[in-house]
Protein backbone atom coordinates (compact mmCIF):
# COMPACT_ATOMS: atom_id res chain seq x y z
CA UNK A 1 57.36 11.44 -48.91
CA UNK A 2 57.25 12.03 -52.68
CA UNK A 3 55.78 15.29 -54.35
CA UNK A 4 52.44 13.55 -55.04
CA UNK A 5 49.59 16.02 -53.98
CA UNK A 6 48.10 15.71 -50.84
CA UNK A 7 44.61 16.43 -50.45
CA UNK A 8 43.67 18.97 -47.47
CA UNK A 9 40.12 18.39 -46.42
CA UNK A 10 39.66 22.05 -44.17
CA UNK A 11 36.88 21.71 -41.51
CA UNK A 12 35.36 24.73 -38.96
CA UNK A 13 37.92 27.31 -39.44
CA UNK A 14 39.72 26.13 -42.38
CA UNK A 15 37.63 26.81 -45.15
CA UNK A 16 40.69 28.26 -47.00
CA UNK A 17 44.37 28.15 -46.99
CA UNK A 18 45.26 31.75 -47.35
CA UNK A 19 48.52 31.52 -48.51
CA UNK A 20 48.08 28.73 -50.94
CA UNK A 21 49.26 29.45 -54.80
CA UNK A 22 46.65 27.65 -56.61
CA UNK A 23 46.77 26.76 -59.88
CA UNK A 24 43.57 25.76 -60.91
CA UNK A 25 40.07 24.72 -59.72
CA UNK A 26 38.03 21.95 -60.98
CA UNK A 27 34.45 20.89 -60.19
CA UNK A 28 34.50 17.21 -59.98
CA UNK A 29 31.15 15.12 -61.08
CA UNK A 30 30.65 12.14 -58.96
CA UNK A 31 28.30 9.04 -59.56
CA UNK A 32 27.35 10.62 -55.77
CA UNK A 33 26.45 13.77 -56.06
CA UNK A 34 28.62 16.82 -55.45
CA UNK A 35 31.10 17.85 -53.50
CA UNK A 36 31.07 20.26 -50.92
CA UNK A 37 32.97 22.55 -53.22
CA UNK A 38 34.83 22.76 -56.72
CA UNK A 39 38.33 20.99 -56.03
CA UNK A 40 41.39 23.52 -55.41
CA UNK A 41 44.93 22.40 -56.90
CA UNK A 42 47.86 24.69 -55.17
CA UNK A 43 51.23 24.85 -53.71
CA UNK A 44 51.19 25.68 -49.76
CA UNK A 45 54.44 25.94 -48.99
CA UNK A 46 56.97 23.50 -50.09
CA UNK A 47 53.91 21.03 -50.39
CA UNK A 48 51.46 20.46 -53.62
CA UNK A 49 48.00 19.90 -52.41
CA UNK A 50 44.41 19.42 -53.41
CA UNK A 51 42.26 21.96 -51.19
CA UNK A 52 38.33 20.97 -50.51
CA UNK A 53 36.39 22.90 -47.79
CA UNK A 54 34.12 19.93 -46.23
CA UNK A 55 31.31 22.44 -45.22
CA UNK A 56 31.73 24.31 -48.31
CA UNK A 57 33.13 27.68 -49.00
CA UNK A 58 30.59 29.87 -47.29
CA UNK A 59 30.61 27.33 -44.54
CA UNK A 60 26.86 26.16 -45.03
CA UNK A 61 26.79 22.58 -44.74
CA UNK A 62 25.87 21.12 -41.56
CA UNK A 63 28.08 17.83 -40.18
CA UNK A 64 25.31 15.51 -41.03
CA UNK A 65 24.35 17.08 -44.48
CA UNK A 66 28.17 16.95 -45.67
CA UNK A 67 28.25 14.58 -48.90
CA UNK A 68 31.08 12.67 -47.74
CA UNK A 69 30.98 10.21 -50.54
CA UNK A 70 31.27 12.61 -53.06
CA UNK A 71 33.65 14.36 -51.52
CA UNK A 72 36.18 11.40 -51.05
CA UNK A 73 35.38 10.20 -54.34
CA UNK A 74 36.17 13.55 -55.84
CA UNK A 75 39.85 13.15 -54.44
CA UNK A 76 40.15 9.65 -55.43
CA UNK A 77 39.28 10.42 -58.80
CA UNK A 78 42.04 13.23 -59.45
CA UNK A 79 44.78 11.15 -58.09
CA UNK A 80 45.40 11.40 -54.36
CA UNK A 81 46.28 8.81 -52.39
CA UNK A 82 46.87 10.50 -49.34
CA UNK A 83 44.13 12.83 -47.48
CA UNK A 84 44.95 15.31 -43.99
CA UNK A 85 41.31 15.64 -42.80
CA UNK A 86 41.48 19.08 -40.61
CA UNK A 87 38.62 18.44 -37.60
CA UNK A 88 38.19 20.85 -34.63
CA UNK A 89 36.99 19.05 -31.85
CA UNK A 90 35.92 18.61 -28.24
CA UNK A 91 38.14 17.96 -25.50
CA UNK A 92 37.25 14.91 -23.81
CA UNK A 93 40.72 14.58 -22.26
CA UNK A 94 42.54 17.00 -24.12
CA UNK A 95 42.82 20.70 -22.94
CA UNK A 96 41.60 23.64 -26.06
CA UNK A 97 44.61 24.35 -27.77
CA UNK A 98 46.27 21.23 -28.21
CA UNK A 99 47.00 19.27 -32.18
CA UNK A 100 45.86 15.71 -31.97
CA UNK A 101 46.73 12.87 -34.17
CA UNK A 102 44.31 10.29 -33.13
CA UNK A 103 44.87 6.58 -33.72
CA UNK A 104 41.31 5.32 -33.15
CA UNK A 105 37.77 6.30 -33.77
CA UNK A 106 34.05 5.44 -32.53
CA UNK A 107 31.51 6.26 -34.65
CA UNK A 108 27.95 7.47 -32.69
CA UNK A 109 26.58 8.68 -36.18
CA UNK A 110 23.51 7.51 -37.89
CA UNK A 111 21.49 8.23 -40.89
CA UNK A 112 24.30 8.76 -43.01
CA UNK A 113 25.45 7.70 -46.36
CA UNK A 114 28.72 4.99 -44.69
CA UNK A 115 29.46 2.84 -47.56
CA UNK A 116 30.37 2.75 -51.37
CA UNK A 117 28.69 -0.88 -51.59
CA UNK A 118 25.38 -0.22 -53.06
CA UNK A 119 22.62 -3.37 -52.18
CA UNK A 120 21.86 -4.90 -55.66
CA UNK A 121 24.64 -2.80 -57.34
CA UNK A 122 27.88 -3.86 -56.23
CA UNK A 123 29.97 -6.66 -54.73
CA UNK A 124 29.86 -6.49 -50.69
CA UNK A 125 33.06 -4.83 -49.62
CA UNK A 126 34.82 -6.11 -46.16
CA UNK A 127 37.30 -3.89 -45.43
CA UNK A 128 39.84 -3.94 -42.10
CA UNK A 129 39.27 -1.01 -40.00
CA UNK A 130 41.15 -2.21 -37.02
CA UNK A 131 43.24 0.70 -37.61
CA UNK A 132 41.51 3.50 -38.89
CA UNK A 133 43.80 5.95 -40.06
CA UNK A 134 46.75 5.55 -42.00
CA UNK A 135 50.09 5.13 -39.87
CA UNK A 136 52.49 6.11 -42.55
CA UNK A 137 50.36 9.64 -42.93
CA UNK A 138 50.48 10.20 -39.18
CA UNK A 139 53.97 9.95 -38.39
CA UNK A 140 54.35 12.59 -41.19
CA UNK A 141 51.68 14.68 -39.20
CA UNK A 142 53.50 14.11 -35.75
CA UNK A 143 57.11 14.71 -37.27
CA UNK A 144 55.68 17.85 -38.91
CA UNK A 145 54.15 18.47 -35.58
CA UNK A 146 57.91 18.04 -33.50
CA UNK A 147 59.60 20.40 -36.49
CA UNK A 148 57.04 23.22 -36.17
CA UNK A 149 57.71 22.97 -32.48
CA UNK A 150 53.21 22.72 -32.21
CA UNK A 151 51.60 21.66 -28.86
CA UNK A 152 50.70 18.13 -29.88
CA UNK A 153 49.39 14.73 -28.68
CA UNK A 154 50.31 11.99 -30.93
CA UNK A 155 47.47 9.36 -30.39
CA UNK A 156 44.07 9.53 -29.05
CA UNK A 157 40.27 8.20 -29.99
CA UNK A 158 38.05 10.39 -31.95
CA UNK A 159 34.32 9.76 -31.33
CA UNK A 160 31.94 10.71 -34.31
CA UNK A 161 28.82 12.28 -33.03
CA UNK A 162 25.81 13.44 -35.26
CA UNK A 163 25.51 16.83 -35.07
CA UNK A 164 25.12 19.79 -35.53
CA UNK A 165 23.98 20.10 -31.70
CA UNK A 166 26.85 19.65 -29.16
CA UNK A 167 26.34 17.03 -26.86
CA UNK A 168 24.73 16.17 -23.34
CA UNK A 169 27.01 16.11 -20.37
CA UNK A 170 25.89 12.84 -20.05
CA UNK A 171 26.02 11.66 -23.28
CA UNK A 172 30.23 12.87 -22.75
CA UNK A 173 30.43 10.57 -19.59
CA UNK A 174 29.55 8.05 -21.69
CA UNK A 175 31.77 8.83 -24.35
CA UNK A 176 34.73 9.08 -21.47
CA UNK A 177 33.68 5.68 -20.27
CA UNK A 178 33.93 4.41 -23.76
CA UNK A 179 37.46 5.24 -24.35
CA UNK A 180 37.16 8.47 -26.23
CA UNK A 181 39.43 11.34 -26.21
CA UNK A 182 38.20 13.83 -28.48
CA UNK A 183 34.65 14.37 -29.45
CA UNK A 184 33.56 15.38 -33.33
CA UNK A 185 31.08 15.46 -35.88
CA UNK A 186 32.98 14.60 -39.26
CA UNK A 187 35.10 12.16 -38.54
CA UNK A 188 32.73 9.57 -39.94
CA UNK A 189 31.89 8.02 -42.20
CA UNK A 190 35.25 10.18 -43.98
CA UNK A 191 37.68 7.41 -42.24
CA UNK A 192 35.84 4.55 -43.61
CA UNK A 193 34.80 5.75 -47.40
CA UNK A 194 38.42 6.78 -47.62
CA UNK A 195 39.74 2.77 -46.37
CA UNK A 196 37.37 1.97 -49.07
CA UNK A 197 38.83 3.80 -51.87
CA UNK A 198 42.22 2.34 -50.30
CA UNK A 199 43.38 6.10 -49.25
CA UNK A 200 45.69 6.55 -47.07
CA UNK A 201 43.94 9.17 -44.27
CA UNK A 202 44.77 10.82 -41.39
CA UNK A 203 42.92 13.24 -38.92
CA UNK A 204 44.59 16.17 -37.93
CA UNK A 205 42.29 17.59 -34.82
CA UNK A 206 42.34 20.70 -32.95
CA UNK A 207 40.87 20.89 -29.95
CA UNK A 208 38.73 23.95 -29.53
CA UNK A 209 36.59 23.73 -26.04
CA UNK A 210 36.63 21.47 -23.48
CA UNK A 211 33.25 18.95 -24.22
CA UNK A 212 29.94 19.41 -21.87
CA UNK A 213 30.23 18.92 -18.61
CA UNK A 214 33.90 19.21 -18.36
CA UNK A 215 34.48 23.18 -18.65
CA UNK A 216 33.10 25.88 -16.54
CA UNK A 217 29.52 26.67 -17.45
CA UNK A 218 28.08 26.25 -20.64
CA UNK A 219 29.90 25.82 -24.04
CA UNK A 220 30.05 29.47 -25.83
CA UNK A 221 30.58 30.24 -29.66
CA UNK A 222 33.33 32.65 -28.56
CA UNK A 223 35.04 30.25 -26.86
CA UNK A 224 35.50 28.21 -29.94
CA UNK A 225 36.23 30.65 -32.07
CA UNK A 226 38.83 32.60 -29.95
CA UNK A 227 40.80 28.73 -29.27
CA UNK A 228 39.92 27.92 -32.94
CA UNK A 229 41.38 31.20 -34.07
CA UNK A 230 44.68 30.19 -32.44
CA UNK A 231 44.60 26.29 -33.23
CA UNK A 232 44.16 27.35 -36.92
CA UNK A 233 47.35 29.17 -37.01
CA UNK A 234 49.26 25.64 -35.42
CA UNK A 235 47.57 23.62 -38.02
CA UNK A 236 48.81 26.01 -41.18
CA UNK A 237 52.15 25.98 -39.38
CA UNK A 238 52.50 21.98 -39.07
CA UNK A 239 51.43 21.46 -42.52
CA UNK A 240 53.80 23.75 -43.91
CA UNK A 241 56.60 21.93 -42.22
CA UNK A 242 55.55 18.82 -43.89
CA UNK A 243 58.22 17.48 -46.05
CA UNK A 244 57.14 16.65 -49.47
């Protein structure tokens, strides 16, 4: 890889790098609104990155109130062509505590603001999405992921639910049926307004709890944080052994 900045989009947990040197912040004006937060230029580690907080700083922003075209927009804008999205998810098949690198998605959202392609205002936009994420960015994840020595799965599919409720046991069977691995509330529309822009994006998920149904008793807000506490600490670790 070549010393272009990388933009870092931090999800539950990651609302800061907290050994990043940053160099400046900018607040970004979009034709979309704003961004979750002012835009955060820094070195973390050997790697130069762009640092945006997708629920903002204070973490305030519900899943399905993030401005996701603004936000993607915002890093398009300063320059970055490649964008780590940092998720933590639901274990569908994947026990708390593992990295994933997923290679598919399914997106259960609706409501939400999907598209750049504005009826009336712009040319209709087709783009590919066979495969969603950007295959060049995640075998720099997973070799990151092998160097920093990071319990790691290196494919899997991500399915996009609303939010901010977790889901129905039910409503997980039928995400298990479907094909899906990992269960989430941001990973869409990001994967698709980033194909768009012609970004090259990658999710980088952390499982945090196993989904409904599938653990012992209810889902608990300790739970999460105590796995998300330690799945935090893997994440900083692979991305600092990213080579730039």
């Amino acid at each position: 890889m070549n010393t272009e900045r990388i933009a870092i989009v931090g999800g539950s947990g990651l609302t800061w790098l907290d050994t990043l040197e940053v160099e400046q912040q900018k607040v970004i004006v979009t034709p979309y609104g704003d961004p979750s937060a002012p835009l955060t230029f820094g070195q973390f580690g050997k790697l130069p990155v762009v640092f945006l907080p997708r629920h903002g700083p204070g973490h305030t922003i519900p899943p399905h109130a993030v401005n996701y075209r603004a936000n993607i927009w915002a890093l398009h804008n300063v320059g970055v062509k490649k964008v780590i999205s940092v998720a933590s998810v639901g274990g569908i098949t994947m026990e708390p505590g593992i990295l994933c690198i997923p290679d598919q998605i399914i997106d259960y959202t609706w409501g939400r603001e999907h598209t750049y392609v504005e009826p009336g205002h712009s040319p209709v936009k087709h783009v590919d999405f066979t495969e969603p994420y950007c295959d060049e960015l995640r075998q720099t994840l997973i070799a990151a992921g092998l160097s920093a020595s990071v319990r790691m799965k290196k494919d899997g599919c991500y399915g996009a639910t609303q939010g901010p409720r977790l889901e129905s046991a039910a409503e997980i069977q039928r995400m298990h049926r479907d094909g899906c691995d990992l269960v989430g509330m941001t990973g869409m529309p990001e994967a698709a307004l980033a194909r768009e822009l012609g970004l090259c994006f990658a999710h980088l998920s952390l499982v945090v709890n196993w989904a409904a149904g599938l653990g012992k008793g209810a889902i608990t807000m300790q739970e999460i944080q105590t796995n998300l506490d330690q799945s935090i600490a893997a994440v900083k670790k692979l991305i600092m052994a990213i080579e730039p």
